[in-house]
Protein backbone atom coordinates (compact mmCIF):
# COMPACT_ATOMS: atom_id res chain seq x y z
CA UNK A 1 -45.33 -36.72 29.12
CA UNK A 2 -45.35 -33.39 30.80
CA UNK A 3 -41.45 -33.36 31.22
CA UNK A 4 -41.34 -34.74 27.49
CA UNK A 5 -42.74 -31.56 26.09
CA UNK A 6 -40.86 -29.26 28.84
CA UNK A 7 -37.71 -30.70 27.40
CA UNK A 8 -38.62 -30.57 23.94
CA UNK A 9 -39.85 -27.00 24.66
CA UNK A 10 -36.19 -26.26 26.46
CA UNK A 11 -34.46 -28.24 23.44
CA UNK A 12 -36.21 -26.05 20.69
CA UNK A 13 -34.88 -22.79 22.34
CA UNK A 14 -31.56 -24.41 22.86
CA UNK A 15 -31.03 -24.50 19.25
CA UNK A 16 -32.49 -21.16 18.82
CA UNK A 17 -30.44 -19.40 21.03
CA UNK A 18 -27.37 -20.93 19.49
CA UNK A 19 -28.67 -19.98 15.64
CA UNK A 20 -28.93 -16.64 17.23
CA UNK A 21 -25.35 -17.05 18.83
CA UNK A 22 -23.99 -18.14 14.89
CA UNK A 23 -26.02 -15.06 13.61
CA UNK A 24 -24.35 -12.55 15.78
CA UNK A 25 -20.60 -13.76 15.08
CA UNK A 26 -20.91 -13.58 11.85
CA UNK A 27 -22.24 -9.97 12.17
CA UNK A 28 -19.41 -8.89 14.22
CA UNK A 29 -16.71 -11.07 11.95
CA UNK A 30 -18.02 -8.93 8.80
CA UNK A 31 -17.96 -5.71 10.76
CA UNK A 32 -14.39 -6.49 11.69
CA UNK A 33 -13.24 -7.10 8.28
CA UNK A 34 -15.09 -4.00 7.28
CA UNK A 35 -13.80 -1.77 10.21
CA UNK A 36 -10.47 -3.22 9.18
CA UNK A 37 -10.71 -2.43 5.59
CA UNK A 38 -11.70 0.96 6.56
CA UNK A 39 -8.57 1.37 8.13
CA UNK A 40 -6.67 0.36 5.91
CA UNK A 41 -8.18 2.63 3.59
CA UNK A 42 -7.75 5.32 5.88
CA UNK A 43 -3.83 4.93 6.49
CA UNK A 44 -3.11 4.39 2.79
CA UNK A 45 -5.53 6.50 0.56
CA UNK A 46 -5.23 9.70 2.56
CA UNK A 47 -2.97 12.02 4.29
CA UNK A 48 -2.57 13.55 7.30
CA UNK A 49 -5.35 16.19 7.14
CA UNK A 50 -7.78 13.81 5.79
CA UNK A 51 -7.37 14.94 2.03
CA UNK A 52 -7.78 11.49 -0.40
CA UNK A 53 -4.63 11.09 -2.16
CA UNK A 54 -5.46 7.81 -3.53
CA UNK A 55 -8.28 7.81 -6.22
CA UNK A 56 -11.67 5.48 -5.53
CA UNK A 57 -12.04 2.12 -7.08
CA UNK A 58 -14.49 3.65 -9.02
CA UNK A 59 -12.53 6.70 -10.17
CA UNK A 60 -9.74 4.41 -11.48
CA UNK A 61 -12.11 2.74 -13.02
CA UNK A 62 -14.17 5.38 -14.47
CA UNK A 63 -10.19 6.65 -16.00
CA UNK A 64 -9.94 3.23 -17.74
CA UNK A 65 -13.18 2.91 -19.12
CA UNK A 66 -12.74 6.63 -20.63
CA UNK A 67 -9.03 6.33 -22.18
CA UNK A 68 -9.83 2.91 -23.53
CA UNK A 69 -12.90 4.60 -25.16
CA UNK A 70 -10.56 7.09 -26.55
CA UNK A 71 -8.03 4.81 -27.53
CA UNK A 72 -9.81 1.17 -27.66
CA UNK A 73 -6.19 -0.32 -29.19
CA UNK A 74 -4.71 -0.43 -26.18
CA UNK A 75 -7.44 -3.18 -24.80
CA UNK A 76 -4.85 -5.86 -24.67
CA UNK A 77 -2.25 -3.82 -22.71
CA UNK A 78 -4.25 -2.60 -20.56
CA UNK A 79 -5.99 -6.12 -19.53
CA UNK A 80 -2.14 -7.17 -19.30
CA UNK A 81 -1.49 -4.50 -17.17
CA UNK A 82 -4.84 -4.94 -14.51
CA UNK A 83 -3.63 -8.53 -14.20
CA UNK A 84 0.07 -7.57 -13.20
CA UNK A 85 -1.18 -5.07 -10.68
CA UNK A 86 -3.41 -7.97 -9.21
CA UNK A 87 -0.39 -10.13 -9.14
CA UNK A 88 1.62 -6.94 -7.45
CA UNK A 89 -1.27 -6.49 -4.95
CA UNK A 90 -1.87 -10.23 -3.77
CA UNK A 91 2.32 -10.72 -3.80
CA UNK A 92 2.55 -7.55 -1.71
CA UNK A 93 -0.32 -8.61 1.05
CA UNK A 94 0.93 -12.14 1.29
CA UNK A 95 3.87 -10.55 2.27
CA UNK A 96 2.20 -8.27 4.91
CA UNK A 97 0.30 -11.42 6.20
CA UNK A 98 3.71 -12.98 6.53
CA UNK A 99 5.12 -10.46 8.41
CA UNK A 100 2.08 -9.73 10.27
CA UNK A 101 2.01 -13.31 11.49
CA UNK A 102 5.73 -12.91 12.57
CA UNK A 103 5.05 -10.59 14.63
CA UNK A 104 1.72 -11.15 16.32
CA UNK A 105 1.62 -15.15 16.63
CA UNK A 106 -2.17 -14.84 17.68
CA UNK A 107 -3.29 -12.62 14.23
């Protein structure tokens, strides 16, 4: 019985350990993608002496909400024109995962 519960005992901690294990690669797989994002961010939204050339999500956003305040009949074009540039965007890094893939086989 003794070995029964030192097993059961060694089992328990078993699974622990590899919760923990799961736990910790998903940390470091969301840091990654948010290191990576950072990057990205870095390379395209500013230039060389650090200075943002690229406005924040929520500055572009903020613009929107205030010119369709001002002029609320342009609504419809301007939902047209969000969708496009999510088309654009998703079109354009499907391409960059393309090419990325081409030429690092392992990404």
């Amino acid at each position: 019985m003794e070995n029964h519960q030192k097993i059961s005992s060694i089992l328990y901690e078993v699974k622990l350990k590899e919760s923990q294990i799961r736990s910790v690669k998903n940390d470091i797989s969301r840091l990654k993608d948010e290191v990576e994002n950072l990057k990205l961010e870095e390379m395209w939204c500013y230039d060389p002496t650090g200075k943002r050339i690229v406005p924040t999500a929520e500055e572009q956003a903020a613009e929107i909400s205030q010119n369709l305040a001002e002029y609320p009949h342009l609504v419809e074009d301007t939902v047209k024109a969000l969708l496009q540039k999510k088309l654009d965007l998703q079109n354009d890094l499907d391409e960059l995962r393309q090419k990325s893939s081409e030429i690092d086989p392992f990404s």
